[in-house]
N, C-alpha and C. Protein backbone atom coordinates (compact mmCIF):
# COMPACT_ATOMS: atom_id res chain seq x y z
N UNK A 1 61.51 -3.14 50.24
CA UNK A 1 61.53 -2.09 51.22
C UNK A 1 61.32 -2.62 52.63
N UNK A 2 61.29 -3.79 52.49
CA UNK A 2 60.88 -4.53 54.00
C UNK A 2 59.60 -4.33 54.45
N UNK A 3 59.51 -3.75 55.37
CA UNK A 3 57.91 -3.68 56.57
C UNK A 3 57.10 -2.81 55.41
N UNK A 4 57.61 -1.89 54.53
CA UNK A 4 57.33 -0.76 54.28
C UNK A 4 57.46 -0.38 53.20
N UNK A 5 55.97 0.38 52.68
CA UNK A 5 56.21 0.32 51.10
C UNK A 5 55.82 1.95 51.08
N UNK A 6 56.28 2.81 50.10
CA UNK A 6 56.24 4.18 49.83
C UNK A 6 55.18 3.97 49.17
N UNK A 7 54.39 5.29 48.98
CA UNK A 7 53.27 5.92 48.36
C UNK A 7 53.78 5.81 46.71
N UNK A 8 54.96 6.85 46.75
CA UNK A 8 55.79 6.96 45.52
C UNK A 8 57.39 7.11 45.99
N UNK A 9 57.76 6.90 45.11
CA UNK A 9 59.29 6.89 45.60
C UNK A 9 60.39 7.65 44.22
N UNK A 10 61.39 8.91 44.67
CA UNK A 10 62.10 9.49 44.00
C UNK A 10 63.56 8.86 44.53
N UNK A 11 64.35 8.44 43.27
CA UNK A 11 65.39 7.60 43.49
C UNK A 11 66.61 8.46 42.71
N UNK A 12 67.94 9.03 42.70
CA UNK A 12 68.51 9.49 41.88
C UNK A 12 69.84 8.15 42.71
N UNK A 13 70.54 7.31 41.77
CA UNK A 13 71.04 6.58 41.77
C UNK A 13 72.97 7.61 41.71
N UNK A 14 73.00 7.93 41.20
CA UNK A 14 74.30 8.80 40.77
C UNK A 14 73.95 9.38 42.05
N UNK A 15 73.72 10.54 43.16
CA UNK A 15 73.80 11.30 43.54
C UNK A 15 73.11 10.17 45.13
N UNK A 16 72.27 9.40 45.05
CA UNK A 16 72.54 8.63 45.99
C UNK A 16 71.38 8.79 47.17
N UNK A 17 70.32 9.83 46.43
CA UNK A 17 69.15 10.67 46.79
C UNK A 17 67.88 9.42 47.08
N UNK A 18 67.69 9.20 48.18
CA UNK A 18 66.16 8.19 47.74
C UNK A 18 65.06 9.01 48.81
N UNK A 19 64.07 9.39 48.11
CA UNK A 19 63.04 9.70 48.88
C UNK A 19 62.05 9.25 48.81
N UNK A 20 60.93 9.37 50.15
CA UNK A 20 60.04 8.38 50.43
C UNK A 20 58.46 9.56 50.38
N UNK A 21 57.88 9.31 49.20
CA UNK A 21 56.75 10.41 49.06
C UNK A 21 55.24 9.94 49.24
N UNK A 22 55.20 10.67 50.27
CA UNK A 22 53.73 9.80 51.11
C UNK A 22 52.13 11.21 51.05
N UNK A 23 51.36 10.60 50.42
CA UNK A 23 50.12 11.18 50.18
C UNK A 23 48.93 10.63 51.59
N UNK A 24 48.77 11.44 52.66
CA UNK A 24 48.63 10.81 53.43
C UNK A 24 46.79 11.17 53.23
N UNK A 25 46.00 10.12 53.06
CA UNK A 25 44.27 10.80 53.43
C UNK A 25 43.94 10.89 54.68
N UNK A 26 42.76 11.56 54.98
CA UNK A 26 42.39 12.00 55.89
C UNK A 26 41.28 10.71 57.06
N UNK A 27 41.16 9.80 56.56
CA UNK A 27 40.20 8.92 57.02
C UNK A 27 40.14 7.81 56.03
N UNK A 28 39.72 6.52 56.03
CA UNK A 28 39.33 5.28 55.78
C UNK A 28 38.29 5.31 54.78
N UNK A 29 38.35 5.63 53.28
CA UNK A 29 37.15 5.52 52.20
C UNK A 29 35.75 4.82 53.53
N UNK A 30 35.81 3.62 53.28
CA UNK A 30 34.26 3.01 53.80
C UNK A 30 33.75 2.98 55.15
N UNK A 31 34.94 3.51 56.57
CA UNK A 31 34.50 3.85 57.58
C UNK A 31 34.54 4.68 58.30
N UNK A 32 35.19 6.03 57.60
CA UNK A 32 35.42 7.22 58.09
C UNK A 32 36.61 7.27 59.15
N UNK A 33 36.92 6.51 59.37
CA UNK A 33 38.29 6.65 60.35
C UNK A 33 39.10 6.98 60.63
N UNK A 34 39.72 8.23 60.90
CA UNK A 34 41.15 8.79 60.99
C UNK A 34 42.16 7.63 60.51
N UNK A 35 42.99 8.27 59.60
CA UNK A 35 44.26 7.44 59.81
C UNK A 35 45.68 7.70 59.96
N UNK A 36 45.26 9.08 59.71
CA UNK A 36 46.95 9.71 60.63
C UNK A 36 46.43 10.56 61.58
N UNK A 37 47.36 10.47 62.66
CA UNK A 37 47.43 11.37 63.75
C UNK A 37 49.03 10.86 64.40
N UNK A 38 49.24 12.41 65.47
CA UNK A 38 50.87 12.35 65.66
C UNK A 38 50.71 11.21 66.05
N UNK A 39 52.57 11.01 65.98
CA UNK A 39 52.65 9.94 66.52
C UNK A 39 52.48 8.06 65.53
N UNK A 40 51.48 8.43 64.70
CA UNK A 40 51.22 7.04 63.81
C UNK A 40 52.15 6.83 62.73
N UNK A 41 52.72 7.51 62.48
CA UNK A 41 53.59 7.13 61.47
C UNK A 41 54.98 7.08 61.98
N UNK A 42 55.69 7.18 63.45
CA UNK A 42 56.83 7.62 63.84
C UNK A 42 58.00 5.80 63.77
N UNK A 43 57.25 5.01 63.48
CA UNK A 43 57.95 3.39 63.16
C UNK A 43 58.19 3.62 61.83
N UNK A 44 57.28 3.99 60.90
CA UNK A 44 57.37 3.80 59.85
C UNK A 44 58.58 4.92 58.87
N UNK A 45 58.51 6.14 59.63
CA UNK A 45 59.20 7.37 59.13
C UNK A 45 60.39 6.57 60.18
N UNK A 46 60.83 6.27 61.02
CA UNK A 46 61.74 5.71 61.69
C UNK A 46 63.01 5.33 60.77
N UNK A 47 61.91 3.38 60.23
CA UNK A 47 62.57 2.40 59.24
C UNK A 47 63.02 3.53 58.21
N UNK A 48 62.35 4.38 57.19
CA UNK A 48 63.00 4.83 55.81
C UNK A 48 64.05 5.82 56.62
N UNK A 49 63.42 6.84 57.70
CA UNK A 49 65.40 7.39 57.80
C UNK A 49 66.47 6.35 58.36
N UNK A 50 66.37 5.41 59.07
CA UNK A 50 67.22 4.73 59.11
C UNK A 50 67.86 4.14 58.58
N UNK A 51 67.29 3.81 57.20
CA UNK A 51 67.90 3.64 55.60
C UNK A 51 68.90 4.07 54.92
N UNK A 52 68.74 5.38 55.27
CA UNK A 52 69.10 6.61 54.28
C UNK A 52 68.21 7.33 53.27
N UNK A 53 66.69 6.98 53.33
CA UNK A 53 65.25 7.67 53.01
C UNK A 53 65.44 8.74 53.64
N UNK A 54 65.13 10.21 52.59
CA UNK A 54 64.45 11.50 52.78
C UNK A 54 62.70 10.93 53.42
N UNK A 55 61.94 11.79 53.69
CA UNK A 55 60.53 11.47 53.60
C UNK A 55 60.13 12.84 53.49
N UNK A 56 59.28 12.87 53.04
CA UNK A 56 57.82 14.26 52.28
C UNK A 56 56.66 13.40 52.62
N UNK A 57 55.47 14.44 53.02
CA UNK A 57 54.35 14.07 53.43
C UNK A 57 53.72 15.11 53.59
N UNK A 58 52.67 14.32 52.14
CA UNK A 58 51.55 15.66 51.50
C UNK A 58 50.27 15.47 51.98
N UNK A 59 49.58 15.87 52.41
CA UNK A 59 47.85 15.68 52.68
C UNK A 59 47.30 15.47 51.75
N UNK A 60 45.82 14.64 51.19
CA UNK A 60 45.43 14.45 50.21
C UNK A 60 44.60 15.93 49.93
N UNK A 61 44.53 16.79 50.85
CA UNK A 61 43.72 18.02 50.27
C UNK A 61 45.02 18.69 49.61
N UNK A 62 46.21 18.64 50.34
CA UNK A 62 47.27 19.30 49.52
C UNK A 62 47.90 19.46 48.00
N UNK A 63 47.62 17.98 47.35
CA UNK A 63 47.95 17.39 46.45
C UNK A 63 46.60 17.78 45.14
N UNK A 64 45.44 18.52 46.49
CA UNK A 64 43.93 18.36 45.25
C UNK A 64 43.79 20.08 45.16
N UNK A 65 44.34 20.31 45.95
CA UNK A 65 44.35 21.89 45.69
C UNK A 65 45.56 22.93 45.33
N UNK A 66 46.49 22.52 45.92
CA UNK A 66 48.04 23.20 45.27
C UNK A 66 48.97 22.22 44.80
N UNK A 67 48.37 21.43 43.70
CA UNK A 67 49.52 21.15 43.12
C UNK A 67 50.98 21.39 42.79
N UNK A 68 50.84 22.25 42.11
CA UNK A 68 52.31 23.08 42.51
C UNK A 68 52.83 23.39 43.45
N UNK A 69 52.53 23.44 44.38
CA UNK A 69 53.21 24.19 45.65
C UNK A 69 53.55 23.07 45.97
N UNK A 70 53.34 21.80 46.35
CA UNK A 70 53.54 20.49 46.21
C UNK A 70 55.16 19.73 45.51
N UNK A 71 54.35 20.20 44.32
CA UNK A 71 55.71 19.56 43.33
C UNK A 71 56.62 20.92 43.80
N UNK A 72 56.76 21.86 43.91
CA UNK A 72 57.72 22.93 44.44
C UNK A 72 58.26 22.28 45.25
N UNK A 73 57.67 22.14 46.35
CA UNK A 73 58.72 21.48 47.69
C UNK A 73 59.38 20.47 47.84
N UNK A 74 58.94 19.42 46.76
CA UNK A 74 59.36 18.56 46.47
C UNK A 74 60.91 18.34 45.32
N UNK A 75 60.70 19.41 44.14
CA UNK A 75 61.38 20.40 43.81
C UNK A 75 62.88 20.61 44.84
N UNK A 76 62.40 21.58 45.86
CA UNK A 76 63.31 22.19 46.78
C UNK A 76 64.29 21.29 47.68
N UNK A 77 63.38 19.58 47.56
CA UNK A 77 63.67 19.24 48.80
C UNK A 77 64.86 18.21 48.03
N UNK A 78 64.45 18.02 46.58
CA UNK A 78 65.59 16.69 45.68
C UNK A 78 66.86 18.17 45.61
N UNK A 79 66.68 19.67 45.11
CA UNK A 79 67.95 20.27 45.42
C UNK A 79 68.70 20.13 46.40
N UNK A 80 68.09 20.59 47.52
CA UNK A 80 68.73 20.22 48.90
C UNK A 80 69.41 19.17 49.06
N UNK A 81 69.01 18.10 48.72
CA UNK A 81 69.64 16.88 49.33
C UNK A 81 70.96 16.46 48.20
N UNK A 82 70.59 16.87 47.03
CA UNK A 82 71.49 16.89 46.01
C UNK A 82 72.81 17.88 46.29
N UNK A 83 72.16 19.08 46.48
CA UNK A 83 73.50 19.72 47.20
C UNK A 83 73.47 20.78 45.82
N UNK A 84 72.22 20.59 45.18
CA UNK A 84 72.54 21.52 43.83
C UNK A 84 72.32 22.81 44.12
C-alpha cells in the first residue's frame, strides 16, 4: 500500500471496488493525546483516493455502540460503488 496501511480493507476484485476502512480512536492509549483532528488525515485520505480507494471512517465510539448502523453504511457504501 506504500506510505499507507488500512485499518481493514474491502476488496471486490470482479467489480474493481477497493475500500479503505479506518476505525479512527479518540486519543493515544498511554498519553491521552488526540489523534485525529481536521485536517490530519487529508495526505493520507489523499494517497488511497488517488489510487482508486473508496475511504469510510468510523469513530471508535461508533463501532462500540452502533454496530449496525456501521456495517449498514458500509453495506450502502460497497452498493453504491458497485452500482448494485
Amino acid at each position: 500500500f506504500g506510505l499507507y496501511t488500512p485499518d481493514f480493507i474491502y476488496i471486490d476484485k470482479v467489480t474493481g471496488v477497493y475500500i479503505d476502512i479506518e476505525l479512527d480512536e479518540p486519543y493515544v492509549y498511554n498519553t491521552g493525546e488526540p489523534t485525529h483532528y481536521q485536517g490530519y488525515d487529508d495526505k493520507r485520505n489523499q494517497f488511497f483516493l488517488n489510487n482508486g480507494w473508496a475511504i469510510i471512517r468510523f469513530s471508535e465510539e461508533q463501532i462500540i455502540r452502533h454496530p449496525e448502523s456501521c456495517c449498514k453504511q458500509l453495506a450502502e457504501l460497497i452498493t453504491y460503488l458497485r452500482g448494485d
